[in-house]
PDB file of N, CA and C in Angstrom:
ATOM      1  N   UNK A   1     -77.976 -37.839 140.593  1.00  0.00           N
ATOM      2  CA  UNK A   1     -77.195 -37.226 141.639  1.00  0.00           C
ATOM      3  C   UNK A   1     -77.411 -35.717 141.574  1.00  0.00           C
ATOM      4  N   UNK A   2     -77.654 -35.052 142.366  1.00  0.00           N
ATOM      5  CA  UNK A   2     -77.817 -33.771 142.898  1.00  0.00           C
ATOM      6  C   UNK A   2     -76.563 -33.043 142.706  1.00  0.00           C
ATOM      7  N   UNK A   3     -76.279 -31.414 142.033  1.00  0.00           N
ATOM      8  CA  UNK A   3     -74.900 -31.352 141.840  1.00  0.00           C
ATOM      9  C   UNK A   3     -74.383 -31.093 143.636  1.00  0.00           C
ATOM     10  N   UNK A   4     -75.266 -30.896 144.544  1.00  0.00           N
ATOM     11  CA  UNK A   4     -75.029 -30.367 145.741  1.00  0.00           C
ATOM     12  C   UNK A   4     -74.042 -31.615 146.508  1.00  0.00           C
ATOM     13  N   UNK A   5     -74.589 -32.849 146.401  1.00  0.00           N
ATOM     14  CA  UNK A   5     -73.556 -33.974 146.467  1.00  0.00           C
ATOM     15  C   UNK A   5     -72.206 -34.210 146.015  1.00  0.00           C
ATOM     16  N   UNK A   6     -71.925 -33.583 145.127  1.00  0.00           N
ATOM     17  CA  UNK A   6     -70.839 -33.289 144.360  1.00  0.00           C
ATOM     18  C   UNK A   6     -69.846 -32.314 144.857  1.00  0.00           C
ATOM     19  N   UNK A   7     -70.809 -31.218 144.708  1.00  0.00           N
ATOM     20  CA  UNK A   7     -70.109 -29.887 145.390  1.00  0.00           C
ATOM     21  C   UNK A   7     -69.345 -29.873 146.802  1.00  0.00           C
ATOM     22  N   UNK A   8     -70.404 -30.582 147.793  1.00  0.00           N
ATOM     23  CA  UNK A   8     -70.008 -30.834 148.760  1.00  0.00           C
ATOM     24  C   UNK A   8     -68.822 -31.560 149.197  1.00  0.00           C
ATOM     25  N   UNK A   9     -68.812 -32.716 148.483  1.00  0.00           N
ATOM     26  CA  UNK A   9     -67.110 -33.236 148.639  1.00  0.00           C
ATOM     27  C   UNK A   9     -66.048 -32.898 147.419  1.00  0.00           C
ATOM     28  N   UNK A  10     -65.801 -31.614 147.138  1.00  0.00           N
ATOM     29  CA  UNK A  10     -64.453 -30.978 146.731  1.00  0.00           C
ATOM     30  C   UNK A  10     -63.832 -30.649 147.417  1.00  0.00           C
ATOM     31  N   UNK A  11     -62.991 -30.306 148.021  1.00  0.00           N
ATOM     32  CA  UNK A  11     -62.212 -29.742 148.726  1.00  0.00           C
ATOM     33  C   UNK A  11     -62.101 -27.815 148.285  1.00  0.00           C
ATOM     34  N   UNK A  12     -62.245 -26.939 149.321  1.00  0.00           N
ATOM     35  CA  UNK A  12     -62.132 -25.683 148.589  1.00  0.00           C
ATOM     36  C   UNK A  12     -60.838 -25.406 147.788  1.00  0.00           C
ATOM     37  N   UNK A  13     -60.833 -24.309 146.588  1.00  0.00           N
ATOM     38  CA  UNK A  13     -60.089 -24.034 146.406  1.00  0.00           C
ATOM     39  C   UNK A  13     -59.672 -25.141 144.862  1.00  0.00           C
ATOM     40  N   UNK A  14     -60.378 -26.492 145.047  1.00  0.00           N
ATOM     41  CA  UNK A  14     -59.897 -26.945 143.648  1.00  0.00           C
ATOM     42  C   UNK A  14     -61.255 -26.755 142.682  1.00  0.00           C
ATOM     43  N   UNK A  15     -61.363 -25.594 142.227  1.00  0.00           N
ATOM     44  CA  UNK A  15     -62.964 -25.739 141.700  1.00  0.00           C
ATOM     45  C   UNK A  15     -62.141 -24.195 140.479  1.00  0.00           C
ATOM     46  N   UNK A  16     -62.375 -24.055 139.018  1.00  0.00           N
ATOM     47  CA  UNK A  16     -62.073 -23.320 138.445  1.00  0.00           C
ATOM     48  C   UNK A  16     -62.158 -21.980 138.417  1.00  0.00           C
ATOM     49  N   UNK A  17     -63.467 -21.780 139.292  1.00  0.00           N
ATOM     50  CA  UNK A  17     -63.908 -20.275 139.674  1.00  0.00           C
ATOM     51  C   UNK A  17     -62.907 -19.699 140.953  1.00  0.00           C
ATOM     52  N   UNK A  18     -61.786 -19.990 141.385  1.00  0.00           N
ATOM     53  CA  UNK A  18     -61.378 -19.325 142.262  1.00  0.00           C
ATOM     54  C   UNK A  18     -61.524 -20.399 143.503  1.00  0.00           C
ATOM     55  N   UNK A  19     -60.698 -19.897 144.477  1.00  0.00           N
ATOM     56  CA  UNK A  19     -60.682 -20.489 146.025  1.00  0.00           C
ATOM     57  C   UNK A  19     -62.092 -20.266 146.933  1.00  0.00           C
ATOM     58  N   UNK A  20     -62.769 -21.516 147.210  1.00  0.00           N
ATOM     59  CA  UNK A  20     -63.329 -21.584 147.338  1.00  0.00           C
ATOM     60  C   UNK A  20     -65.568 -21.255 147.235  1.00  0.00           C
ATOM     61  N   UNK A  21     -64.785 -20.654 145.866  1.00  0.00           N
ATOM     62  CA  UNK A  21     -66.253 -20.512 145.058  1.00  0.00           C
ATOM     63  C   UNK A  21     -66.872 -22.101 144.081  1.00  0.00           C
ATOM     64  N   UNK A  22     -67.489 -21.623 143.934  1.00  0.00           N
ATOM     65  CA  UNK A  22     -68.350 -23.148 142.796  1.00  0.00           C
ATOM     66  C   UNK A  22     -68.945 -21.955 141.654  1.00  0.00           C
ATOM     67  N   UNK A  23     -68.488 -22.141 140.331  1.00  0.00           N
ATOM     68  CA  UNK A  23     -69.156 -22.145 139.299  1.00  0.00           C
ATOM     69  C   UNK A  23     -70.568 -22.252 139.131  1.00  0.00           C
ATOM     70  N   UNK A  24     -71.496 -21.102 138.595  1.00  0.00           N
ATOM     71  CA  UNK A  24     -72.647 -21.764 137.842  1.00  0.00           C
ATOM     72  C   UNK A  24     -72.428 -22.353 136.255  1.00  0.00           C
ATOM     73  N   UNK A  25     -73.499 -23.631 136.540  1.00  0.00           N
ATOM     74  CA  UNK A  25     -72.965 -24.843 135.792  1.00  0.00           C
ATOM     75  C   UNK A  25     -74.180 -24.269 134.760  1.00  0.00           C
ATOM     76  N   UNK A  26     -74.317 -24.616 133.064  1.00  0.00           N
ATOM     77  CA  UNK A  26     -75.096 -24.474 132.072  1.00  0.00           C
ATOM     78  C   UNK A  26     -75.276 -25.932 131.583  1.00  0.00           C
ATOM     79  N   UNK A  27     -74.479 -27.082 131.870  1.00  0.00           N
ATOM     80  CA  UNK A  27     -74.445 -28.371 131.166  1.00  0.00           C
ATOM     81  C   UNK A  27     -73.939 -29.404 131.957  1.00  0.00           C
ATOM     82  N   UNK A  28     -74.059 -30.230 131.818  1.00  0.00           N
ATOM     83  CA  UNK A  28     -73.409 -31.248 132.509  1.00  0.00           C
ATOM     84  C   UNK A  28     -74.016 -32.945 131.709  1.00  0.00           C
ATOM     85  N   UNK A  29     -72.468 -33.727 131.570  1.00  0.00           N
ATOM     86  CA  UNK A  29     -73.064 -34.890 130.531  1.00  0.00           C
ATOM     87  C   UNK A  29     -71.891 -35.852 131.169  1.00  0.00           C
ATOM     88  N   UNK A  30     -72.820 -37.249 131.612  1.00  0.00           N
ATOM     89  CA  UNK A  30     -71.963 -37.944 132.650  1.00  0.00           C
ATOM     90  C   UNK A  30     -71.277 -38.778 130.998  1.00  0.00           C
ATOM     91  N   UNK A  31     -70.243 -38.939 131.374  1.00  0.00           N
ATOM     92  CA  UNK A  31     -69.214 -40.274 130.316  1.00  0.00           C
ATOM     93  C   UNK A  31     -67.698 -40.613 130.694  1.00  0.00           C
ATOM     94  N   UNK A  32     -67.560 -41.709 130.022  1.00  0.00           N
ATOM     95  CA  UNK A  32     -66.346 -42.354 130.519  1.00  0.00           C
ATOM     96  C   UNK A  32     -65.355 -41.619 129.675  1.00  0.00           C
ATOM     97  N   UNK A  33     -64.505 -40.558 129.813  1.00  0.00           N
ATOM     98  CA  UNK A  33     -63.515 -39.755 129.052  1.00  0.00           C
ATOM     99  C   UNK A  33     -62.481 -40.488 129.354  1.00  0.00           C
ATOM    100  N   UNK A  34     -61.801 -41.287 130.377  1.00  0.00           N
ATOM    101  CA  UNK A  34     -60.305 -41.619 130.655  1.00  0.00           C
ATOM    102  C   UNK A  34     -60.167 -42.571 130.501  1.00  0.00           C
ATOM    103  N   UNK A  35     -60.719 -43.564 130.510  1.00  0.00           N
ATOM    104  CA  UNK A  35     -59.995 -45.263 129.807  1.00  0.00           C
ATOM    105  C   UNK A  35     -60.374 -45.981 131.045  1.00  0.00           C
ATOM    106  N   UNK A  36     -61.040 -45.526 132.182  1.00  0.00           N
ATOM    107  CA  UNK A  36     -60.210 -46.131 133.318  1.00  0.00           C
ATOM    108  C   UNK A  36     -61.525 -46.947 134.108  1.00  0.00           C
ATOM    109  N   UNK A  37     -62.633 -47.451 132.833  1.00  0.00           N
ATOM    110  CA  UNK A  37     -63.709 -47.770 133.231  1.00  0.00           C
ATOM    111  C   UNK A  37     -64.993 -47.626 134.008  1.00  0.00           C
ATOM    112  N   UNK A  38     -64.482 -46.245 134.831  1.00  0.00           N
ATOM    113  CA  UNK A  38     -65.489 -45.483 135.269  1.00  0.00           C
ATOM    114  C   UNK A  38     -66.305 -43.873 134.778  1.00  0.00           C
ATOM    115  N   UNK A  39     -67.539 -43.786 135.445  1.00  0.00           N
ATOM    116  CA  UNK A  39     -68.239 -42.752 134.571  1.00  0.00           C
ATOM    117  C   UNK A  39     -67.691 -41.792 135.343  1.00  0.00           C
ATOM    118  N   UNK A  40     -67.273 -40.667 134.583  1.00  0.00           N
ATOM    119  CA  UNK A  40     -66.880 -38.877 134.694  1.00  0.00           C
ATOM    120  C   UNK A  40     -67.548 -38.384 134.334  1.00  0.00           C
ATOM    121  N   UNK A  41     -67.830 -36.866 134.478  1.00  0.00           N
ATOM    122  CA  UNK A  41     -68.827 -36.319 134.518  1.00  0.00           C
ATOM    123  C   UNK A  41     -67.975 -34.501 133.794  1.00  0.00           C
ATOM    124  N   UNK A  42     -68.648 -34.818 132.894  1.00  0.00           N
ATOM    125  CA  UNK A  42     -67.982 -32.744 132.258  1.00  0.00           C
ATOM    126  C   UNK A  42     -69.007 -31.581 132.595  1.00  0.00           C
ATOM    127  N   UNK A  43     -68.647 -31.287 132.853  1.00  0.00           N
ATOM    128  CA  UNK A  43     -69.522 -29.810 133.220  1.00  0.00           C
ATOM    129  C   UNK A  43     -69.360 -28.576 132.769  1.00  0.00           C
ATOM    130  N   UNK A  44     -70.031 -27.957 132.139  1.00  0.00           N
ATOM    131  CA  UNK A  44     -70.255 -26.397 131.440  1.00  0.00           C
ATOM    132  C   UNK A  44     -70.316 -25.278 132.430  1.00  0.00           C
ATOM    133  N   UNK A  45     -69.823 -24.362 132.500  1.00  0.00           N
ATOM    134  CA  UNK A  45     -69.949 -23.237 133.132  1.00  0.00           C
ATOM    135  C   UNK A  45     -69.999 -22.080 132.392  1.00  0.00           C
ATOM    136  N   UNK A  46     -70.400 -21.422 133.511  1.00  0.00           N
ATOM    137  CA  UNK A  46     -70.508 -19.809 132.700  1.00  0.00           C
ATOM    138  C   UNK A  46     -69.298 -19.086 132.911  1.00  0.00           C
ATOM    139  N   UNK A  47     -68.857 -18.304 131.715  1.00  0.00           N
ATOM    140  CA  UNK A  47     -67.300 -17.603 132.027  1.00  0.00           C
ATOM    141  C   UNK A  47     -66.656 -18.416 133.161  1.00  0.00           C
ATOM    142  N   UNK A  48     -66.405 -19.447 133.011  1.00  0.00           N
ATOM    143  CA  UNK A  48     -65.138 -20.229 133.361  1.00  0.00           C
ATOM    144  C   UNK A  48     -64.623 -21.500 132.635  1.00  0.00           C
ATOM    145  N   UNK A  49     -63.450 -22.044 132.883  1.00  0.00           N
ATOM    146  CA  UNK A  49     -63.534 -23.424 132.279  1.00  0.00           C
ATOM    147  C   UNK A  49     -64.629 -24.073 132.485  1.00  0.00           C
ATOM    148  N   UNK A  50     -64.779 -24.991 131.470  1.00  0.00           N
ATOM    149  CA  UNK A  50     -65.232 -26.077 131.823  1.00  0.00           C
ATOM    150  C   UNK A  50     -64.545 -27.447 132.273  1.00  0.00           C
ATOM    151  N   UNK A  51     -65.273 -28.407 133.085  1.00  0.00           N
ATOM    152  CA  UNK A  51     -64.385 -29.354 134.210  1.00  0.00           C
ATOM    153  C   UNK A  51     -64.821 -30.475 133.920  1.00  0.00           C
ATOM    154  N   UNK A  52     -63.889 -31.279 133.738  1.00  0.00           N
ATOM    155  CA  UNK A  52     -64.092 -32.837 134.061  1.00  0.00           C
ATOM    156  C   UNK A  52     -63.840 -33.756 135.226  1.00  0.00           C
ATOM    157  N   UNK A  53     -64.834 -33.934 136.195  1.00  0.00           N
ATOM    158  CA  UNK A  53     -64.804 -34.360 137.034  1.00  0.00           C
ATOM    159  C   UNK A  53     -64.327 -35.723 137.263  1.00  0.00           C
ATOM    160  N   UNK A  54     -63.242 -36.315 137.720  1.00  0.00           N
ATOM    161  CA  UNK A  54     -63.000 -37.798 137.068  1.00  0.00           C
ATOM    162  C   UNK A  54     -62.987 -38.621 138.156  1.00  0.00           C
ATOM    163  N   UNK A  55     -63.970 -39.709 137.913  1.00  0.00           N
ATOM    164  CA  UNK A  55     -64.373 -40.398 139.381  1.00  0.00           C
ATOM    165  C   UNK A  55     -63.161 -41.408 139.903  1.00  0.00           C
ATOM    166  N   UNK A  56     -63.155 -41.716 141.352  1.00  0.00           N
ATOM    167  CA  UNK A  56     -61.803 -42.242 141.865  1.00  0.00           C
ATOM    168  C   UNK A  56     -62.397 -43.476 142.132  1.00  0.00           C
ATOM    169  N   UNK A  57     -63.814 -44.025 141.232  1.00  0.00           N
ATOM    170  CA  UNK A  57     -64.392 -45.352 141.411  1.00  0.00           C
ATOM    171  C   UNK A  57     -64.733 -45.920 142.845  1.00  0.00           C
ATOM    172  N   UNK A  58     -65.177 -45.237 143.473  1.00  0.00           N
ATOM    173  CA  UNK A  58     -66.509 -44.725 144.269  1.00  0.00           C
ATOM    174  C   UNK A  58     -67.428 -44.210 143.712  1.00  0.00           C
ATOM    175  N   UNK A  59     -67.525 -43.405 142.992  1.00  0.00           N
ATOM    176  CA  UNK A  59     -69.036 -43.096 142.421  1.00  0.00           C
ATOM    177  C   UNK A  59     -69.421 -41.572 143.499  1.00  0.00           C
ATOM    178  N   UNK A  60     -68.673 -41.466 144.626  1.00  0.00           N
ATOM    179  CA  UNK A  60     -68.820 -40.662 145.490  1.00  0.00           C
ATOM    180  C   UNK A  60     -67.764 -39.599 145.676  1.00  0.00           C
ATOM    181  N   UNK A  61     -66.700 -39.523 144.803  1.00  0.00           N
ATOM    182  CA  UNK A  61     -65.301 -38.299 145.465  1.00  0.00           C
ATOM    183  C   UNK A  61     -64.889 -38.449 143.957  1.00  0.00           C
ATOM    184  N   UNK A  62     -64.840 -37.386 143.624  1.00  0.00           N
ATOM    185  CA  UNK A  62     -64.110 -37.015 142.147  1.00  0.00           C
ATOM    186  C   UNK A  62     -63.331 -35.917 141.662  1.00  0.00           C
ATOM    187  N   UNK A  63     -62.120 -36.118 140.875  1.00  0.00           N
ATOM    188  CA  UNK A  63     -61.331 -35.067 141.324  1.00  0.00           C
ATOM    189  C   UNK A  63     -61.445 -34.007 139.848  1.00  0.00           C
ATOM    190  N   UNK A  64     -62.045 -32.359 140.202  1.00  0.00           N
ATOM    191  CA  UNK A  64     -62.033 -31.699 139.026  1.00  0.00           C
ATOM    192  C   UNK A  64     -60.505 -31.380 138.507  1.00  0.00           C
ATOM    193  N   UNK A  65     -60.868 -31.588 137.115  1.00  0.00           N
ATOM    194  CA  UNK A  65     -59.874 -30.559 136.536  1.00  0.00           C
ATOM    195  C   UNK A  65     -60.598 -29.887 135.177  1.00  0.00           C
ATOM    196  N   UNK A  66     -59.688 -28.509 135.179  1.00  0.00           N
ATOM    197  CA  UNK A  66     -60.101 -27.326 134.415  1.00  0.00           C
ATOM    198  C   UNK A  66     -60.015 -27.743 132.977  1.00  0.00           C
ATOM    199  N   UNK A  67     -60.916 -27.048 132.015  1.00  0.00           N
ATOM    200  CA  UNK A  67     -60.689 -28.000 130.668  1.00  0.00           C
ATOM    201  C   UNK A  67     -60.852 -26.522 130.197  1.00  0.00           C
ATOM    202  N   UNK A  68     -60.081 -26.168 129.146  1.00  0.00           N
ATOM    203  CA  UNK A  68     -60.093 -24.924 128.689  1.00  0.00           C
ATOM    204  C   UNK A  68     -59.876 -23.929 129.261  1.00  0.00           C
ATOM    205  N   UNK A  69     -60.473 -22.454 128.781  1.00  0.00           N
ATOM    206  CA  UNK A  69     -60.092 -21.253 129.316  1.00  0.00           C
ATOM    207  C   UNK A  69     -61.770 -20.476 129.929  1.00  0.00           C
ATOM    208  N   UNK A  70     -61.874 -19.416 130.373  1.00  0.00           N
ATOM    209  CA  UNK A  70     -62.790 -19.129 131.169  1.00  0.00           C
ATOM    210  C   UNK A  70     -63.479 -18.019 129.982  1.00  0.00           C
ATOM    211  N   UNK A  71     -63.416 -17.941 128.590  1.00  0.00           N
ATOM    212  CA  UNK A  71     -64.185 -17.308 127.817  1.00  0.00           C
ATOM    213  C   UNK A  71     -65.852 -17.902 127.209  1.00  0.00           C
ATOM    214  N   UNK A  72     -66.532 -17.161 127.339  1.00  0.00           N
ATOM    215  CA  UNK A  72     -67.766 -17.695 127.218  1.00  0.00           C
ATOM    216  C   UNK A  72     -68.436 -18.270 128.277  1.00  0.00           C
ATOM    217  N   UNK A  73     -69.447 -19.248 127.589  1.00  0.00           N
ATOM    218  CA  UNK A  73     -70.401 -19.601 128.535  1.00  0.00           C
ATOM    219  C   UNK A  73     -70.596 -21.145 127.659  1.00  0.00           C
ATOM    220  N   UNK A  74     -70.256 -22.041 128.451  1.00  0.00           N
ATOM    221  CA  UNK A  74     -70.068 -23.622 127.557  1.00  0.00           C
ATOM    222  C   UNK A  74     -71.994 -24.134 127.625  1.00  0.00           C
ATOM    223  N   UNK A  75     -72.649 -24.821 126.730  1.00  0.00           N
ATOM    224  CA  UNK A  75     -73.600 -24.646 126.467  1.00  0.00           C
ATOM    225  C   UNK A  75     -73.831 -26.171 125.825  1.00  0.00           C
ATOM    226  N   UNK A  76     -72.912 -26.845 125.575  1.00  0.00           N
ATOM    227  CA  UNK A  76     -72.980 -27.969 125.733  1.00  0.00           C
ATOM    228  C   UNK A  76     -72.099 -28.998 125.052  1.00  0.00           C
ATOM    229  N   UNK A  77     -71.980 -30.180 125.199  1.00  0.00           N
ATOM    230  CA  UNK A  77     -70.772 -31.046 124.191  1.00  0.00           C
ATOM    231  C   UNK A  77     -71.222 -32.363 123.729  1.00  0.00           C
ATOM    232  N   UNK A  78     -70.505 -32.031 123.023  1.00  0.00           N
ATOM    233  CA  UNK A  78     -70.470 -33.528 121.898  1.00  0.00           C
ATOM    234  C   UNK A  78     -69.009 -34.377 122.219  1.00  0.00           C
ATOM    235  N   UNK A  79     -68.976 -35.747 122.843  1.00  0.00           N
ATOM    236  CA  UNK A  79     -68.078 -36.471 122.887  1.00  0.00           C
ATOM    237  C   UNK A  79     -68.254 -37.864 122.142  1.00  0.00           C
ATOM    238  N   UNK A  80     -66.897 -37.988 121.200  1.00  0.00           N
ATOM    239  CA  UNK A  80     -66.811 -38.955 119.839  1.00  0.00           C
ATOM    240  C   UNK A  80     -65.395 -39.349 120.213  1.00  0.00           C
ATOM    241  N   UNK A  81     -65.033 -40.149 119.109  1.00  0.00           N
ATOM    242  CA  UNK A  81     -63.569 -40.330 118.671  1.00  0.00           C
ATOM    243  C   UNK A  81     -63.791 -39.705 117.314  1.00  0.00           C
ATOM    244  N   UNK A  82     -63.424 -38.152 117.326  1.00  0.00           N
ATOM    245  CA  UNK A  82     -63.258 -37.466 116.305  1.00  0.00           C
ATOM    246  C   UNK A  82     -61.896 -37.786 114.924  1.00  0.00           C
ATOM    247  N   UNK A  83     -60.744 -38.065 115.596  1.00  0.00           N
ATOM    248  CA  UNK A  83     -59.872 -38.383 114.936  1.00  0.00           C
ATOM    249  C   UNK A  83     -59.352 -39.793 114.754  1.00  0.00           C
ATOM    250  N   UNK A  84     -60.404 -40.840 115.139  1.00  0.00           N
ATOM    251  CA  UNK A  84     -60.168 -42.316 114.973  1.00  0.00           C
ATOM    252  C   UNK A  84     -58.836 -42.959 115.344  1.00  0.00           C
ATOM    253  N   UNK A  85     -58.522 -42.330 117.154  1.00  0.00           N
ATOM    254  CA  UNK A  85     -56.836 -42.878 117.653  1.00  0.00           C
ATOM    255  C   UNK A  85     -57.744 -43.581 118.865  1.00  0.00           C
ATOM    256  N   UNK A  86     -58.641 -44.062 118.706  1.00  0.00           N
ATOM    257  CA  UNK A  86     -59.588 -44.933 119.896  1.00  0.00           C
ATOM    258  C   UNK A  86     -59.278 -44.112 121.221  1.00  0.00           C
ATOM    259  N   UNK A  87     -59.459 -42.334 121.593  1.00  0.00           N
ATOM    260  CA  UNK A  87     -59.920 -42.017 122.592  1.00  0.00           C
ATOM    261  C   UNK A  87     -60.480 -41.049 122.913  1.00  0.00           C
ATOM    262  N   UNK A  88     -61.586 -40.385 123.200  1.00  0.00           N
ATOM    263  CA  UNK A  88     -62.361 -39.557 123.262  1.00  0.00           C
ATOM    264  C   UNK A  88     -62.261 -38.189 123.418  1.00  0.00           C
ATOM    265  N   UNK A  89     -62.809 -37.406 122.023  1.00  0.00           N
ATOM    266  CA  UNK A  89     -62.777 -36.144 122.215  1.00  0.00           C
ATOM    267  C   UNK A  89     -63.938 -35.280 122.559  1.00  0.00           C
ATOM    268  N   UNK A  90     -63.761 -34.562 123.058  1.00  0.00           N
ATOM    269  CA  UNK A  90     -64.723 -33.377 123.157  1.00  0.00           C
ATOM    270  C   UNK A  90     -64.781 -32.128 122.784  1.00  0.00           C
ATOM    271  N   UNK A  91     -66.203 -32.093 121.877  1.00  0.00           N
ATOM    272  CA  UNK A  91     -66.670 -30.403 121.030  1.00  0.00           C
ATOM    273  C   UNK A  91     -66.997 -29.469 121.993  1.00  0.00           C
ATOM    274  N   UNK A  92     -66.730 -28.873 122.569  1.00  0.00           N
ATOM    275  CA  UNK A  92     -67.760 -27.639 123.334  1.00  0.00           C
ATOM    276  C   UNK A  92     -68.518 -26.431 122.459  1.00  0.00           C
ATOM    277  N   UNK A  93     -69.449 -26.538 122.821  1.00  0.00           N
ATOM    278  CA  UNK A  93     -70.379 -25.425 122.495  1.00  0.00           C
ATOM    279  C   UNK A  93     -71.112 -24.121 122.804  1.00  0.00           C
ATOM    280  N   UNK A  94     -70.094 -23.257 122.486  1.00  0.00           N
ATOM    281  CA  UNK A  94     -70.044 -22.027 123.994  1.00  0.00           C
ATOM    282  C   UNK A  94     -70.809 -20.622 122.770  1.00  0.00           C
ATOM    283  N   UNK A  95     -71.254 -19.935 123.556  1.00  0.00           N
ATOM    284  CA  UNK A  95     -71.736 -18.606 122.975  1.00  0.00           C
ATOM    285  C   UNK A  95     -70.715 -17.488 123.441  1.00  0.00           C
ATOM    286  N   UNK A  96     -70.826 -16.585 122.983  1.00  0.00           N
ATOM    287  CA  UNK A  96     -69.831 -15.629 123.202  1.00  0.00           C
ATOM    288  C   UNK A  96     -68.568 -15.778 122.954  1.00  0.00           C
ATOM    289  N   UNK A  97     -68.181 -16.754 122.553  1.00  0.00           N
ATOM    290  CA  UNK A  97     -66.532 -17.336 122.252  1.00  0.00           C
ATOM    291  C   UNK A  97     -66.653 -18.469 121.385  1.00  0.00           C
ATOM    292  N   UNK A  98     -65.690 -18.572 120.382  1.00  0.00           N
ATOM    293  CA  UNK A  98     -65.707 -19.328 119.480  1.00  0.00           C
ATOM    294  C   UNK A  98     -65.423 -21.143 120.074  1.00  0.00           C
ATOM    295  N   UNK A  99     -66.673 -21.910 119.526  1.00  0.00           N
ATOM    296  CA  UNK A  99     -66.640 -23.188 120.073  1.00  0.00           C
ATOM    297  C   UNK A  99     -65.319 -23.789 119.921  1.00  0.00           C
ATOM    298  N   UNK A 100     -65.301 -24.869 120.725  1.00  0.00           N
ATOM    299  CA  UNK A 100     -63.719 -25.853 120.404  1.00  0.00           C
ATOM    300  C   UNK A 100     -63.746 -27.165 120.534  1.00  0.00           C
ATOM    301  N   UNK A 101     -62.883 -27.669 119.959  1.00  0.00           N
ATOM    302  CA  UNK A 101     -63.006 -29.061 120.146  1.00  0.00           C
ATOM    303  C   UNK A 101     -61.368 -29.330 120.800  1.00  0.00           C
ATOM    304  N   UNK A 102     -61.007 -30.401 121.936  1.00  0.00           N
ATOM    305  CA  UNK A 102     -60.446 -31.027 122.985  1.00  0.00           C
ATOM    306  C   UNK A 102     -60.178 -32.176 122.335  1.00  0.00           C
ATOM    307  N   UNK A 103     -58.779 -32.705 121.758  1.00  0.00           N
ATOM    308  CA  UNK A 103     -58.739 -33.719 121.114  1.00  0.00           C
ATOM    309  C   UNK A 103     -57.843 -34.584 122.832  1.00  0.00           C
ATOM    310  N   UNK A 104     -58.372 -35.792 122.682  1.00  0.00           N
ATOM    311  CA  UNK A 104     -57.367 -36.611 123.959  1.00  0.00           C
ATOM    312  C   UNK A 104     -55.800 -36.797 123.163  1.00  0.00           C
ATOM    313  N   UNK A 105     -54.973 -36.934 124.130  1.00  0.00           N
ATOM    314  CA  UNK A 105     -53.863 -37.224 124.199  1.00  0.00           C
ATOM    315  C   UNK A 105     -53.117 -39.005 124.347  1.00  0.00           C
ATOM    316  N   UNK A 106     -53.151 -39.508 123.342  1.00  0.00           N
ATOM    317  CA  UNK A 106     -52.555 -40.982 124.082  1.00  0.00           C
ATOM    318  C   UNK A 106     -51.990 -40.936 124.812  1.00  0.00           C
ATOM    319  N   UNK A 107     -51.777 -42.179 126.046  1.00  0.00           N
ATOM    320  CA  UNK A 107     -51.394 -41.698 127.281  1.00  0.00           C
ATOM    321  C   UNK A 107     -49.678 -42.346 126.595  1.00  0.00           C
ATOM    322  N   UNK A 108     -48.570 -41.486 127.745  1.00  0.00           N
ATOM    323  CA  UNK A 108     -47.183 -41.872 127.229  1.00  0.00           C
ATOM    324  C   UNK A 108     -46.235 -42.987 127.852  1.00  0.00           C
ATOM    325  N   UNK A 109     -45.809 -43.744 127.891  1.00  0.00           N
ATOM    326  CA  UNK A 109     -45.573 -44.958 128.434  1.00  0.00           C
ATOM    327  C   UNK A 109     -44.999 -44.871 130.003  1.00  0.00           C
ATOM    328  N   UNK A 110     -45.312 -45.109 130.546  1.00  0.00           N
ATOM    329  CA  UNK A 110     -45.390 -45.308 131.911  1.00  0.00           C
ATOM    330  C   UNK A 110     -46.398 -44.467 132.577  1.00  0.00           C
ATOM    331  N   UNK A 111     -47.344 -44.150 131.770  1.00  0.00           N
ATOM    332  CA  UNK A 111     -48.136 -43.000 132.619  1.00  0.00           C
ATOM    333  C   UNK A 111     -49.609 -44.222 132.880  1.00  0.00           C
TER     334      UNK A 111
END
C-alpha cells in the first residue's frame, strides 16, 4: 500500500503534525498491536509522535492515534511481549532523544 492511500482517507486535522498537515514518515511496520485481529500499522516520524494507525477491518480507513511525544526523529521499532502479560509492546528507536519503550495496558473490564 502506498502511504498516499492512507493519507488520503484521514480526515484533516487528525494527523499529529497539526491541522491538516501529514508528517514526514522515517519507518513504518504493519502489526497487529490491539487484540482485535486486524493488521495496524505504526509509523515513525520526524519531530513528531509517532502513530498507530488502527484498522476499522476494512483494510481501507484507519484511525491514527499519537504515540508519544514529538522529540526526535523515530527510526524504528521493535514490537514483543516485553513484560510477558500476553500484549504487545513497543521499543522505539529515535536519534536525538532518548529511545523508549510503550508497554500495552490490559484492557479494563467493560472496555
Amino acid at each position: 500500500m502506498q502511504s498516499s492511500s492512507l493519507t488520503d482517507r484521514l480526515p484533516a486535522g487528525e494527523t499529529p503534525c497539526g491541522e491538516g498537515a501529514y508528517c514526514p514518515a522515517t519507518h513504518a511496520r504493519p502489526r497487529h498491536v490491539n487484540r482485535d485481529g486486524k493488521i495496524d500499522i505504526i509509523v515513525g516520524n520526524v519531530e513528531a509522535p509517532s502513530t498507530i494507525y488502527f484498522n476499522d477491518g476494512s483494510g481501507r480507513q484507519y484511525r491514527p492515534v499519537p504515540l508519544g511525544d514529538n522529540r526526535g526523529t523515530a527510526y524504528g521499532f521493535a514490537i514483543a511481549d516485553l513484560d510477558r502479560d500476553g500484549l504487545p509492546d513497543i521499543a522505539v528507536a529515535r536519534s536525538e532523544a532518548p529511545s523508549v519503550v510503550y508497554f500495552a495496558d490490559p484492557p479494563s473490564p467493560g472496555r
